[in-house]
Protein backbone atom coordinates (compact mmCIF):
# COMPACT_ATOMS: atom_id res chain seq x y z
CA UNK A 1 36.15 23.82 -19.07
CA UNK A 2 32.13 23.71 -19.96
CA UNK A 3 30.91 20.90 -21.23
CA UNK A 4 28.43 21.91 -22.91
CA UNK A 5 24.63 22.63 -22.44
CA UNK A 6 23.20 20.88 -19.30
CA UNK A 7 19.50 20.12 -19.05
CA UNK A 8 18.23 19.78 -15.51
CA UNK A 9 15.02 17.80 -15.79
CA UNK A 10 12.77 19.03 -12.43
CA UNK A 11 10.73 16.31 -11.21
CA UNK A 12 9.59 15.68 -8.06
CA UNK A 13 12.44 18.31 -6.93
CA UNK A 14 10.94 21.39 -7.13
CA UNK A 15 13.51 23.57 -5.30
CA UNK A 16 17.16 25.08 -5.88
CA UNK A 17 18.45 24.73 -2.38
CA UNK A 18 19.85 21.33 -1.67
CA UNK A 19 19.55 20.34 -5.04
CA UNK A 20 22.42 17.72 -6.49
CA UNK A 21 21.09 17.56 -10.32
CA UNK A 22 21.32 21.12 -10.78
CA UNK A 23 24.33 21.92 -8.63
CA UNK A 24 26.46 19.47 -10.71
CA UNK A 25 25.14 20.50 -13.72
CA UNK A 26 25.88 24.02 -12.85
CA UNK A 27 29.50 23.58 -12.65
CA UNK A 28 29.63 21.10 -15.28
CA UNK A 29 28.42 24.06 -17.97
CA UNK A 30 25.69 26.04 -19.02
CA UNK A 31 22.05 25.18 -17.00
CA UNK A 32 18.70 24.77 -19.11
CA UNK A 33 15.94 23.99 -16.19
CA UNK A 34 13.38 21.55 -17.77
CA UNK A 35 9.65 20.74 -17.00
CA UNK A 36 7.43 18.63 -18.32
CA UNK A 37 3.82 18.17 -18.39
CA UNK A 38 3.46 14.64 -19.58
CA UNK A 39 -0.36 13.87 -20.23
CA UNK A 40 -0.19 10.12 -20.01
CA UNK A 41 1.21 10.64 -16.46
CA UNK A 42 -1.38 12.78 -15.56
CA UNK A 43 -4.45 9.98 -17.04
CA UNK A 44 -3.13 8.05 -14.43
CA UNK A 45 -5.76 6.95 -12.40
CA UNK A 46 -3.88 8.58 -9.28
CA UNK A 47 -3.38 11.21 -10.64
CA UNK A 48 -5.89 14.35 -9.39
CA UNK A 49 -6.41 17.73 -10.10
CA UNK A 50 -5.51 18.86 -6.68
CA UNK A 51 -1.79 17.07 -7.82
CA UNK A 52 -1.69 19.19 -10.27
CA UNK A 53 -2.84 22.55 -9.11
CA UNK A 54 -0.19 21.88 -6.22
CA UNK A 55 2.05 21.22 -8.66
CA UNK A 56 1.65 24.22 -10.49
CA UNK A 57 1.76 26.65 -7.51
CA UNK A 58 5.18 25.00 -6.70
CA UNK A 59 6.46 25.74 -10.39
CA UNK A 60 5.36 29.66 -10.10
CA UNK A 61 7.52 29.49 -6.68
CA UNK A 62 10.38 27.80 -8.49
CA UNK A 63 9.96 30.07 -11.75
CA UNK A 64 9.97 33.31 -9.42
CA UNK A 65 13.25 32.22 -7.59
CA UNK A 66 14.84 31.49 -10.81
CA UNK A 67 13.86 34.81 -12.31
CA UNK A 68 15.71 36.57 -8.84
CA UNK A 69 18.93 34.71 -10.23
CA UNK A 70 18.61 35.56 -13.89
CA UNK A 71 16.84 32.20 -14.97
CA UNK A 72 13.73 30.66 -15.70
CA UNK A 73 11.77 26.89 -16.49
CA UNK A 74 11.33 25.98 -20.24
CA UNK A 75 8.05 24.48 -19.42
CA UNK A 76 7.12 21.50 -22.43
CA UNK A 77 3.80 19.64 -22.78
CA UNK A 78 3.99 16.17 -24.16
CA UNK A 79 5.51 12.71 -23.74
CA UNK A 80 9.15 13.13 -22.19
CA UNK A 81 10.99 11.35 -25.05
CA UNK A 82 9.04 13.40 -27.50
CA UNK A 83 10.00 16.66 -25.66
CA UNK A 84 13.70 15.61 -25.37
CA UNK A 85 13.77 14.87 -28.70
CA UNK A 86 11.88 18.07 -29.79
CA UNK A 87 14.62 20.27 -27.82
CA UNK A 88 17.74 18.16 -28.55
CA UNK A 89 16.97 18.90 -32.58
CA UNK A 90 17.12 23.13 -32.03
CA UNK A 91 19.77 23.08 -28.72
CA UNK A 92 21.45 19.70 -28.49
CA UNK A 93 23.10 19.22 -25.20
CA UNK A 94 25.49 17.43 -23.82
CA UNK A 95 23.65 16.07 -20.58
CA UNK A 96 20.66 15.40 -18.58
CA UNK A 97 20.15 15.60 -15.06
CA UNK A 98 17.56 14.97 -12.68
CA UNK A 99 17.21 13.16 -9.43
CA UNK A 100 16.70 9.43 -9.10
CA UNK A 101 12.72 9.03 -8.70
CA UNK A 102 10.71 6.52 -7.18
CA UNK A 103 6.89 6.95 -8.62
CA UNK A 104 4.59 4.50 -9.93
CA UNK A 105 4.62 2.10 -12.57
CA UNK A 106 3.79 4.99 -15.02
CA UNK A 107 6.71 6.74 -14.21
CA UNK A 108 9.18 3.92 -14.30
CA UNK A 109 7.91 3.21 -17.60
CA UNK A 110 8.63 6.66 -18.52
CA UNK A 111 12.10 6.69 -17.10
CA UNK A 112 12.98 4.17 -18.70
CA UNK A 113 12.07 4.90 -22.48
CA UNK A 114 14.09 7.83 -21.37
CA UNK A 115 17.01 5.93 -20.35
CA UNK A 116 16.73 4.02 -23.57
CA UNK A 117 16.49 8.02 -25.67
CA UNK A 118 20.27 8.51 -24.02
CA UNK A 119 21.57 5.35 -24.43
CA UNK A 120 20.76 5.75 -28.26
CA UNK A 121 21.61 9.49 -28.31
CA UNK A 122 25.44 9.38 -26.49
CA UNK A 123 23.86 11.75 -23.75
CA UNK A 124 24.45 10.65 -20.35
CA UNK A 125 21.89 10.80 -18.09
CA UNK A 126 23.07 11.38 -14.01
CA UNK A 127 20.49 10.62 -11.21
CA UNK A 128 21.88 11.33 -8.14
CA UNK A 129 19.84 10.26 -4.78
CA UNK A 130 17.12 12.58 -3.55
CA UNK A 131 15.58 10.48 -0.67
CA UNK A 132 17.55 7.84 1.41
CA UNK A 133 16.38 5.25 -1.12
CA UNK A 134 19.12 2.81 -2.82
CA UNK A 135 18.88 1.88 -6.16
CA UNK A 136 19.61 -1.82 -7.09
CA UNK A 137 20.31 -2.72 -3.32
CA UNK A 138 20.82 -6.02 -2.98
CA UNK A 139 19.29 -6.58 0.23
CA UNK A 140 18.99 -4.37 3.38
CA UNK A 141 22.46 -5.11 5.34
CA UNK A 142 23.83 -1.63 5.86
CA UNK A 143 21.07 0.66 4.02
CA UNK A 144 20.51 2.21 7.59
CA UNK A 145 24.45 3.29 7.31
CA UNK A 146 23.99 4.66 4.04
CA UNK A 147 20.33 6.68 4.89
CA UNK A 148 22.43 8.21 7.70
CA UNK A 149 25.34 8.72 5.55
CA UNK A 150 23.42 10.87 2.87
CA UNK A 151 21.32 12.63 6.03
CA UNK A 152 24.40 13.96 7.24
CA UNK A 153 26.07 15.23 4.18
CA UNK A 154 26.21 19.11 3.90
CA UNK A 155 22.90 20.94 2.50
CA UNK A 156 23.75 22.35 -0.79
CA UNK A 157 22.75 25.63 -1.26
CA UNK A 158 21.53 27.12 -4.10
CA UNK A 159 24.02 27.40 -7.14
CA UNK A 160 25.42 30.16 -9.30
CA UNK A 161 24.05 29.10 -12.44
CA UNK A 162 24.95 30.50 -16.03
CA UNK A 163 21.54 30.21 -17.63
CA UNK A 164 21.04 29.04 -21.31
CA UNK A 165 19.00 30.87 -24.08
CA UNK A 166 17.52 28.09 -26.50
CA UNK A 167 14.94 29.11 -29.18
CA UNK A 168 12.27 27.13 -27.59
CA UNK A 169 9.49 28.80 -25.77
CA UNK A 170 7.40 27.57 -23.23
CA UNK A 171 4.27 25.99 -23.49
CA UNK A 172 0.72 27.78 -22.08
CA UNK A 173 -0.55 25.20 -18.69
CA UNK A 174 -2.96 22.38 -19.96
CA UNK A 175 -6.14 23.26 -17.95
CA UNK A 176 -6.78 20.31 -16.01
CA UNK A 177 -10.03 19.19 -17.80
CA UNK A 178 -7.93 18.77 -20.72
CA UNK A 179 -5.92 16.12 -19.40
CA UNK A 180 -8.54 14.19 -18.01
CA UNK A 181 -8.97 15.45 -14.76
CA UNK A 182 -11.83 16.50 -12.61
CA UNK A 183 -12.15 19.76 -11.68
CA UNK A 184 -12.31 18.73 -7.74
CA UNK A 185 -10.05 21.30 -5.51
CA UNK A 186 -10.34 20.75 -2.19
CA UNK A 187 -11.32 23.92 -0.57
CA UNK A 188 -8.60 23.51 2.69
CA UNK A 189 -5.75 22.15 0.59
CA UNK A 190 -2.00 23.62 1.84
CA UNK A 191 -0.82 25.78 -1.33
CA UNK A 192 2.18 24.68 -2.73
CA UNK A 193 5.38 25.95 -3.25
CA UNK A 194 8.97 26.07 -1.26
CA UNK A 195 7.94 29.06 0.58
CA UNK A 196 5.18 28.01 1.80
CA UNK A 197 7.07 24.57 3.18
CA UNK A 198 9.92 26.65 4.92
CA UNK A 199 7.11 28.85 6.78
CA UNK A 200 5.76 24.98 8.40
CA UNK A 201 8.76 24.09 8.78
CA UNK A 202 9.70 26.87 10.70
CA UNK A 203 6.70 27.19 12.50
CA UNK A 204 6.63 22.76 13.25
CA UNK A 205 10.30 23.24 14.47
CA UNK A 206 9.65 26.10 16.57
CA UNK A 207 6.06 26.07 18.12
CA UNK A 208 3.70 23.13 16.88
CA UNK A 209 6.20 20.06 17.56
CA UNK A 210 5.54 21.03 21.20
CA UNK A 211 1.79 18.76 20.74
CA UNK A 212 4.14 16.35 18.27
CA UNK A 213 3.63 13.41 21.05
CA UNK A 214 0.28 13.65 22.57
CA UNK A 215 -1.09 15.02 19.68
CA UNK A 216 -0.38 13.44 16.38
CA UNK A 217 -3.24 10.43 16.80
CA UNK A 218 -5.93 12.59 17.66
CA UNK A 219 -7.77 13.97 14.38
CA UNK A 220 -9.00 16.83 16.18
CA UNK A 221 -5.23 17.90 17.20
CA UNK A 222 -3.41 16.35 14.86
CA UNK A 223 -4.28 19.32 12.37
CA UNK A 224 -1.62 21.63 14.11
CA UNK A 225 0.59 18.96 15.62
CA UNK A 226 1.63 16.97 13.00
CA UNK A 227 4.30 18.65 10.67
CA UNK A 228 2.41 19.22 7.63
CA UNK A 229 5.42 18.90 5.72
CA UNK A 230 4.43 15.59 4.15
CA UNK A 231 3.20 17.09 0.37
CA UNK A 232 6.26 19.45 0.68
CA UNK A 233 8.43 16.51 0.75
CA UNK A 234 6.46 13.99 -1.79
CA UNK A 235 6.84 17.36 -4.69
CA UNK A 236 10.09 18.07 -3.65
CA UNK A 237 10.20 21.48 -2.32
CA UNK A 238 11.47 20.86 0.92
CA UNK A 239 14.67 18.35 0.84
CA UNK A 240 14.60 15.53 3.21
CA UNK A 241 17.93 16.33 4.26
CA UNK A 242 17.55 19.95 5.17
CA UNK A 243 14.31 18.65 7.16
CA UNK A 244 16.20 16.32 9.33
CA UNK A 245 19.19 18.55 9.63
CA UNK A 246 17.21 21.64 10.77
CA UNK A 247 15.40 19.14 13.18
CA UNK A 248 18.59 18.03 14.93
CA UNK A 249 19.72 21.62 15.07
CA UNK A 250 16.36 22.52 17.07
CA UNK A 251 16.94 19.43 19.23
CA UNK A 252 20.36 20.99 20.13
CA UNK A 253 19.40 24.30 20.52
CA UNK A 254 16.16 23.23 22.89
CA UNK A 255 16.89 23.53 26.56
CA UNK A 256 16.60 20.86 29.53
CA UNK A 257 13.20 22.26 29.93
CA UNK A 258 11.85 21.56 26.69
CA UNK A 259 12.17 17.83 26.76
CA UNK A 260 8.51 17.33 26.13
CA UNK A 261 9.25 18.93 22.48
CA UNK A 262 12.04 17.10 22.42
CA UNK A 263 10.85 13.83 22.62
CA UNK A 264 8.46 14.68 20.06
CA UNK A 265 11.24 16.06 17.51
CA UNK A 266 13.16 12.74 17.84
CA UNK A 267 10.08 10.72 17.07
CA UNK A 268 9.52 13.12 14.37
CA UNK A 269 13.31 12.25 13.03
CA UNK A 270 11.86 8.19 13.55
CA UNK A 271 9.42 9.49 10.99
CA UNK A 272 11.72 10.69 8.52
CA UNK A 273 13.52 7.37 8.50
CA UNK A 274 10.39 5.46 8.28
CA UNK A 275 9.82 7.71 4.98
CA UNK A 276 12.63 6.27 3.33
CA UNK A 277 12.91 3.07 4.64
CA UNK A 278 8.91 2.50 2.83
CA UNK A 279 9.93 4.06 -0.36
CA UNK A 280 13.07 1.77 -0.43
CA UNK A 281 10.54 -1.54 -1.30
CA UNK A 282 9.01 -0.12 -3.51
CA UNK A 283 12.02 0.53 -5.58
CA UNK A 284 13.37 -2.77 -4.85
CA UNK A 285 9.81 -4.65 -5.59
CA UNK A 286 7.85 -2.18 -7.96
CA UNK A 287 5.32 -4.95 -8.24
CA UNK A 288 3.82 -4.02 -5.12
CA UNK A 289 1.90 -1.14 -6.44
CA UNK A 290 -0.16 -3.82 -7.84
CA UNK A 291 -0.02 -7.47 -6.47
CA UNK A 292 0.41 -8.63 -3.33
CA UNK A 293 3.73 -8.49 -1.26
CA UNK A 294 3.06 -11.95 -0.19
CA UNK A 295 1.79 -13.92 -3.40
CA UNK A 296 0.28 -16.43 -1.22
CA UNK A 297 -2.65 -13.86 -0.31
CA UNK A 298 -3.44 -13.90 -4.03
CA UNK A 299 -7.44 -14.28 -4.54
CA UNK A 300 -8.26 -13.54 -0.61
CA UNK A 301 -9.99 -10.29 -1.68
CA UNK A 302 -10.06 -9.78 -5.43
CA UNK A 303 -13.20 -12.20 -6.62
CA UNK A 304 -15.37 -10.54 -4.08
CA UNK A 305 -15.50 -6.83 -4.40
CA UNK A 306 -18.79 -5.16 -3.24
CA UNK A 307 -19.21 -2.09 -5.05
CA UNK A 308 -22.01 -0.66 -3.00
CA UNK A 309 -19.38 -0.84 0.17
CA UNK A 310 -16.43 0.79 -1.33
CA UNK A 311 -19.70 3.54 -2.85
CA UNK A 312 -20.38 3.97 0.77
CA UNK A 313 -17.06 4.44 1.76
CA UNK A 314 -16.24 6.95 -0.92
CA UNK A 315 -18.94 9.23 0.24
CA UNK A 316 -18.78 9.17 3.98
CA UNK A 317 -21.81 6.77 4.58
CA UNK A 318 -20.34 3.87 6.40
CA UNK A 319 -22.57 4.70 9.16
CA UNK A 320 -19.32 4.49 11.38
CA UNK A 321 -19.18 8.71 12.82
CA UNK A 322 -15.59 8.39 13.12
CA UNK A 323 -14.68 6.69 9.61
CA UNK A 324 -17.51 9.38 7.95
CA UNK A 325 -16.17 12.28 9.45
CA UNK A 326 -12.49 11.11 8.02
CA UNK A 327 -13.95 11.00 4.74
CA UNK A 328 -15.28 14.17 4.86
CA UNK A 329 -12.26 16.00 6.34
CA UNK A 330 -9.73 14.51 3.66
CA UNK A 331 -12.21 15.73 0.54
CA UNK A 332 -11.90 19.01 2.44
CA UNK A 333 -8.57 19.43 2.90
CA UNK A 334 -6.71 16.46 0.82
CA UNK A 335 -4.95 15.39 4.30
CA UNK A 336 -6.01 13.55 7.63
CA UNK A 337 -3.32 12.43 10.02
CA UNK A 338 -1.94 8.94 9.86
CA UNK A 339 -3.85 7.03 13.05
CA UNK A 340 -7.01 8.17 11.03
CA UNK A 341 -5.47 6.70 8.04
CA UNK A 342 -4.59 3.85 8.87
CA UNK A 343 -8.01 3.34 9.96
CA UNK A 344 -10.01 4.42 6.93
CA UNK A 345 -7.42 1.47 4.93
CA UNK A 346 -8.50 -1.15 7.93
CA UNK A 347 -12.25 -0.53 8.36
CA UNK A 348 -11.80 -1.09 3.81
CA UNK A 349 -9.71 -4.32 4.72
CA UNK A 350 -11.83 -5.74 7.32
CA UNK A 351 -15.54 -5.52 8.43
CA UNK A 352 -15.86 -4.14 4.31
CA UNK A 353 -13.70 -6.62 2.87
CA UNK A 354 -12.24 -4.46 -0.28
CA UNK A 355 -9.38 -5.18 -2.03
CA UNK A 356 -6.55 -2.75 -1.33
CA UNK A 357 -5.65 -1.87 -4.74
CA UNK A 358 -9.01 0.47 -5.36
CA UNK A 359 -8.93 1.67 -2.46
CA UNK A 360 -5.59 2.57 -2.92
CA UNK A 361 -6.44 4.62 -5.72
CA UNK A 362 -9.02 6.30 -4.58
CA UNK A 363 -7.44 7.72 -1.18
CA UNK A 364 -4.33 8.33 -3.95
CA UNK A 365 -6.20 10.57 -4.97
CA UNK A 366 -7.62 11.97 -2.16
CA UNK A 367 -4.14 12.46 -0.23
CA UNK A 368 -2.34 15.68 -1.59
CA UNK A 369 0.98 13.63 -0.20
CA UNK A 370 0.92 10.77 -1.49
CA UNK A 371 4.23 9.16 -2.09
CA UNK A 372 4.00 6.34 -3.83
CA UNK A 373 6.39 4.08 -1.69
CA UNK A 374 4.74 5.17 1.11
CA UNK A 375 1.03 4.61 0.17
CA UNK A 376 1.20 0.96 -1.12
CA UNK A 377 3.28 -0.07 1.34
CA UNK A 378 1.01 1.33 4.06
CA UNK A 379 -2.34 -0.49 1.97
CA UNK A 380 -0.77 -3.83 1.87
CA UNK A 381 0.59 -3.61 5.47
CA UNK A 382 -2.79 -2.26 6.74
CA UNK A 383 -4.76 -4.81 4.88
CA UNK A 384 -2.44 -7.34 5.87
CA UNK A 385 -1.20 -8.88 2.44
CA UNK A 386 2.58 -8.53 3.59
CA UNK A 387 3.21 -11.29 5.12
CA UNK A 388 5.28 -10.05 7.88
CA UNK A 389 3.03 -8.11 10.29
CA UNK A 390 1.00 -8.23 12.52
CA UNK A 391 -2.87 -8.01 11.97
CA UNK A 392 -3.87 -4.38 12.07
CA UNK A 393 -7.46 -3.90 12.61
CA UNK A 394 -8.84 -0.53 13.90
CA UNK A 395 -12.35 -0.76 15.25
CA UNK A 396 -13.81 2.77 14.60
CA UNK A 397 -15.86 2.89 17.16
CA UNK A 398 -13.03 2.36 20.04
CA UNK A 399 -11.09 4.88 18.01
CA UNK A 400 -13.76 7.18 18.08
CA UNK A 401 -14.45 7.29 21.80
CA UNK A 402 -10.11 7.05 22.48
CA UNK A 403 -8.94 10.05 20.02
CA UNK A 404 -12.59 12.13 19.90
CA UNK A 405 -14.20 11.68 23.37
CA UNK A 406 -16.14 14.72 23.36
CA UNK A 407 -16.83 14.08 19.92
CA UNK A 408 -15.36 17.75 18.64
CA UNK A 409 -14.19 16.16 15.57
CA UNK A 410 -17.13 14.38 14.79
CA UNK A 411 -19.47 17.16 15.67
CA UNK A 412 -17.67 19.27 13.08
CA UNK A 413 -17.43 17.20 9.95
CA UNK A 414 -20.87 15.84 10.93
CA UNK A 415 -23.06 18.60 10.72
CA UNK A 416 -25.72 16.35 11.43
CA UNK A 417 -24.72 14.67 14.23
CA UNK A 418 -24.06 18.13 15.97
CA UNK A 419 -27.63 17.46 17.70
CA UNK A 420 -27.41 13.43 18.51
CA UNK A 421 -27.04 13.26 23.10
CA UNK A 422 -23.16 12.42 23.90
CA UNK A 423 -24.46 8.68 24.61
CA UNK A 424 -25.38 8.14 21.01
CA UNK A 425 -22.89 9.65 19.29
CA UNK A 426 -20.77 6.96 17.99
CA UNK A 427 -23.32 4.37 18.00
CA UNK A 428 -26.48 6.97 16.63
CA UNK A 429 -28.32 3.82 15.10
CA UNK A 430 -28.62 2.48 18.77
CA UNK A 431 -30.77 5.09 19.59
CA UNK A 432 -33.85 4.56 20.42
CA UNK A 433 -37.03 6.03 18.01
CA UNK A 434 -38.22 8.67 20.79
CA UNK A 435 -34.88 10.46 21.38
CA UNK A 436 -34.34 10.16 17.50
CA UNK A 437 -37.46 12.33 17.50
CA UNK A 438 -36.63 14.41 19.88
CA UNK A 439 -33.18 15.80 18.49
CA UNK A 440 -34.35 15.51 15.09
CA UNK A 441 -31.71 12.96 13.35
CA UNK A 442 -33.64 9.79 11.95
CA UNK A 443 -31.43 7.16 11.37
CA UNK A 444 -31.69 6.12 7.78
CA UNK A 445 -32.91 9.27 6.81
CA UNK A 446 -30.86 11.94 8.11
CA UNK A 447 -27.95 9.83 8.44
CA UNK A 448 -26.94 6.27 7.67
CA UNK A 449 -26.88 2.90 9.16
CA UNK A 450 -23.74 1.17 9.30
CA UNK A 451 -23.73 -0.94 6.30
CA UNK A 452 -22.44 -4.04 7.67
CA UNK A 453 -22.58 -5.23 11.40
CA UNK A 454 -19.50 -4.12 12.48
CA UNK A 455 -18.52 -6.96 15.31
CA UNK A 456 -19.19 -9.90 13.16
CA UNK A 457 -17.94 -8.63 9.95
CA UNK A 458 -14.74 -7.64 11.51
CA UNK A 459 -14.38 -11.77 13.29
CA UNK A 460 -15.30 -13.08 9.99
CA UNK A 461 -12.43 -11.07 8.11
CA UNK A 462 -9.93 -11.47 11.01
CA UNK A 463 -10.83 -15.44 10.75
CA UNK A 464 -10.03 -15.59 6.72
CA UNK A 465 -6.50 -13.74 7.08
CA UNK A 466 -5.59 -15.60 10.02
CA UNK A 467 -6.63 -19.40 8.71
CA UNK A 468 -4.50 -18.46 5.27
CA UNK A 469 -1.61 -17.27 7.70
CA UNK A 470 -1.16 -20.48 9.08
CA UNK A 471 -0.84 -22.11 6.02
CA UNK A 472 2.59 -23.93 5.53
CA UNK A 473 2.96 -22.30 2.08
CA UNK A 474 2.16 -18.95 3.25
CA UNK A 475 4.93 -19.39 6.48
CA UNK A 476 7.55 -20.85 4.30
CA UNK A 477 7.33 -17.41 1.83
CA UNK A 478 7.73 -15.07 5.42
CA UNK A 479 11.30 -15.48 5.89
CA UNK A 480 12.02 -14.42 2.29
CA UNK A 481 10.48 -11.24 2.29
CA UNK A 482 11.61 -10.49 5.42
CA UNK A 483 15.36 -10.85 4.18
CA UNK A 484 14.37 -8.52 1.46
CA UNK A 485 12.22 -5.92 2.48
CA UNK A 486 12.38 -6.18 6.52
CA UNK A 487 14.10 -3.59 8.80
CA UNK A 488 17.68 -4.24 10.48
CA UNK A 489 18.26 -3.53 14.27
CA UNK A 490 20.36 -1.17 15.67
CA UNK A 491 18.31 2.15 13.28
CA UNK A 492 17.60 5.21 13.84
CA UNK A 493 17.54 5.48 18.21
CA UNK A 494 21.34 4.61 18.36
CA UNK A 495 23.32 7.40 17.10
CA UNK A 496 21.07 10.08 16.37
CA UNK A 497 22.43 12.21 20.09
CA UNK A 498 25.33 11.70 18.42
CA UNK A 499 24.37 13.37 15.26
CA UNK A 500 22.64 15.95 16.61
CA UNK A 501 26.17 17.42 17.92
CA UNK A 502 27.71 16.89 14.77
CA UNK A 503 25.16 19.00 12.89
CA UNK A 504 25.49 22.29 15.46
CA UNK A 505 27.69 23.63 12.77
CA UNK A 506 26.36 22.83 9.72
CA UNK A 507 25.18 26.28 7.65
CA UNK A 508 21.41 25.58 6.62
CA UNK A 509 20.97 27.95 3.71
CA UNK A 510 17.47 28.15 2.81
């Protein structure tokens, strides 16, 4: 028996296949499929326009798969309680759906004045799980049993739906300007769309995950041997679970020959774990986006920002090859691989000594991925305000010379450095005036000097966060944080062979 009109609220979901909002709302009753452009969302200051313009080449993939099936998005600009309200007074309905979602403090704010619209309305409001990510968990005892429990349910495929016909029509796309953003598009961006994510899927499960191991910490090959699927999963067009169950079908289907790729798939399916297992603190500790994991590492970096470093940084003229060349790559294309990340985040931390929070924001920006659980996580572990890890401190000019040691990548995104002799090139401010001359690159001039000596910067930093960590204070507040947000043995290695013969049979309707 219906029960009545159904709205199915896409998010960060933008897909019909595997989608658990929509199929239950499909056989629940008539489907409305909801978007909303929500300006004070987009103000946010990680917001960007290359967000956006992803966004909206996923919705014209969505909107054309729809139309195939008879259906289409109602597409509303404003506030999401406004908009709910505005389309509950002409076609009330009887529920809302949309996947649980774990954004930034914007969006939780959002979600819940929504929560609080139901509540006062009657309408319920379902959210079942899109990621491996438990909502109110206690503590982490048995959340690897439940990721794997949700990894291995069946892929939904796409529903029959019997579409709705309110008298509500959809509103024209804000043009980015007039939501505050910039008009920056970076020129090698992936498009967006599901389409687009199935055809690197396919062609990461079949052909590039062959490089997956030797190739994913080298910026120069990390291009093609990384997956790529990353801002396919953060907007939802791609599933997590069909990812990881099409990636344990390959693993079966791969010969004894192809153990190379094999290895690299099962780090790959690490990877997908790790995802989750991020995104999980910040929905237990929201606070992190913010303040520091470990309170006790309040002040270390906020009084003394240096605005001229984090300038530097911003525009590729640390002086460091390796950390420029990053910069300039990621404005490019909106994506570097994670070794190079991880670096930009510890040369900030470190020899620059910036706070993580703006430099969160900025590379927020900058990344076409970014997942919020993932990225702050990631800052506050790489600038070592958790409390539970290790130090992490990347010296750029080791990395250089260990992931680029014929300087390729360099060379590319450094047009300049193109003529600097191999002996120079990741120290070009050592060289000396004549052979400056000579290949026509003046340091200072035609490109920078490092803008802080990199060696004693880098002890002095190390010193700080290492005289606070052996504070009793600081110690005592380890344990609890661990018991809260740390991993539990016995993850992802021990039964994934295991599940990998389970899924042989499982239909993966894309």
């Amino acid at each position: 028996m219906s029960a009545g009109l159904q709205v199915v609220w896409f998010k960060r979901d933008l897909r019909l296949h595997d989608h658990a909002a929509l199929c239950h709302a499909a056989a629940a009753g008539p489907v409305l499929c909801l978007y909303l452009i929500e300006p004070s969302l987009w103000s946010e200051p990680d917001a960007a326009c290359q967000h956006y313009l992803f966004a909206r080449e996923c919705l014209d993939d969505l909107q054309r798969s729809l139309a195939a099936r008879g259906g289409g998005v109602l597409l509303l600009c404003g506030e999401a309680v406004t908009m709910l309200e505005r389309l509950h007074r002409v076609a009330p309905f009887a529920a809302l759906w949309s996947h649980q979602e774990t954004g930034n403090a914007a969006s939780f704010a959002r979600d819940r004045a929504v929560a609080a619209w139901c509540r006062a309305k009657g309408i319920p409001w379902h959210q079942p799980r899109q990621f491996g990510v438990v909502r109110a968990l206690p503590c982490r005892d048995g959340w690897e049993r439940q990721w794997r429990a949700l990894m291995e349910e069946p892929v939904l495929p796409a529903p029959a739906c019997r579409f709705a016909t309110v008298p509500v029509t959809s509103d024209p796309w804000p043009t980015p300007s007039s939501l505050g953003l910039d008009d920056w598009n970076p020129p090698l961006r992936q498009t967006g769309g599901r389409r687009a994510g199935i055809a690197a899927l396919d062609s990461f499960l079949h052909e590039r995950s062959r490089h997956y191991r030797g190739g994913i910490s080298s910026p120069l090959l990390a291009e093609e041997a990384c997956s790529r699927l990353s801002p396919y999963l953060s907007h939802g067009c791609l599933s997590l679970r069909e990812v990881y169950q099409a990636t344990c079908r390959r693993l079966v289907l791969l010969g004894p020959e192809a153990q190379w790729q094999k290895q690299g798939l099962r780090a790959f399916l690490s990877r997908l774990h790790w995802h989750c297992h991020f995104i999980q603190k910040l929905e237990t500790e929201p606070e992190l986006e913010w303040r520091n994991l470990h309170r006790g590492y309040d002040g270390l970096r906020e009084h003394e920002w240096d605005e001229a470093r984090f300038t530097a940084l911003r525009e590729g003229r640390t002086g460091w090859p390796l950390v420029d060349a990053c910069v300039a790559m990621l404005h490019a294309s909106g994506w570097l691989n994670f070794r190079m990340r991880a670096m930009l985040v510890s040369v900030a931390a470190y020899p620059l000594w910036l706070h993580w929070r703006p430099v969160g924001i900025w590379l927020a920006r900058e990344f076409l991925d970014y997942e919020p659980g993932i990225h702050w996580s990631q800052l506050q572990m790489q600038s070592g305000t958790t409390g539970i890890n290790v130090t992490r401190v990347y010296n750029p000019l080791k990395q250089g010379r260990d992931q680029d040691p014929e300087g390729r990548f360099v060379r590319r995104w450094l047009p300049p450095l193109r003529r600097v002799p191999d002996t120079w090139l990741f120290e070009p401010w050592r060289m000396p005036d004549d052979v400056q001359r000579r290949c026509g690159v003046i340091v200072g001039v035609d490109i920078p000097r490092p803008i802080v000596d990199l060696q004693l910067a880098t002890r002095q930093a190390k010193a700080r966060v290492h005289a606070l960590r052996r504070e009793a204070d600081v110690r005592a507040g380890k344990a609890a944080i661990i018991e809260k947000h740390g991993s539990r043995k016995g993850t992802p290695g021990k039964s994934r062979a295991g599940a990998e013969r389970n899924l042989t049979q499982l239909r993966l309707d894309w």
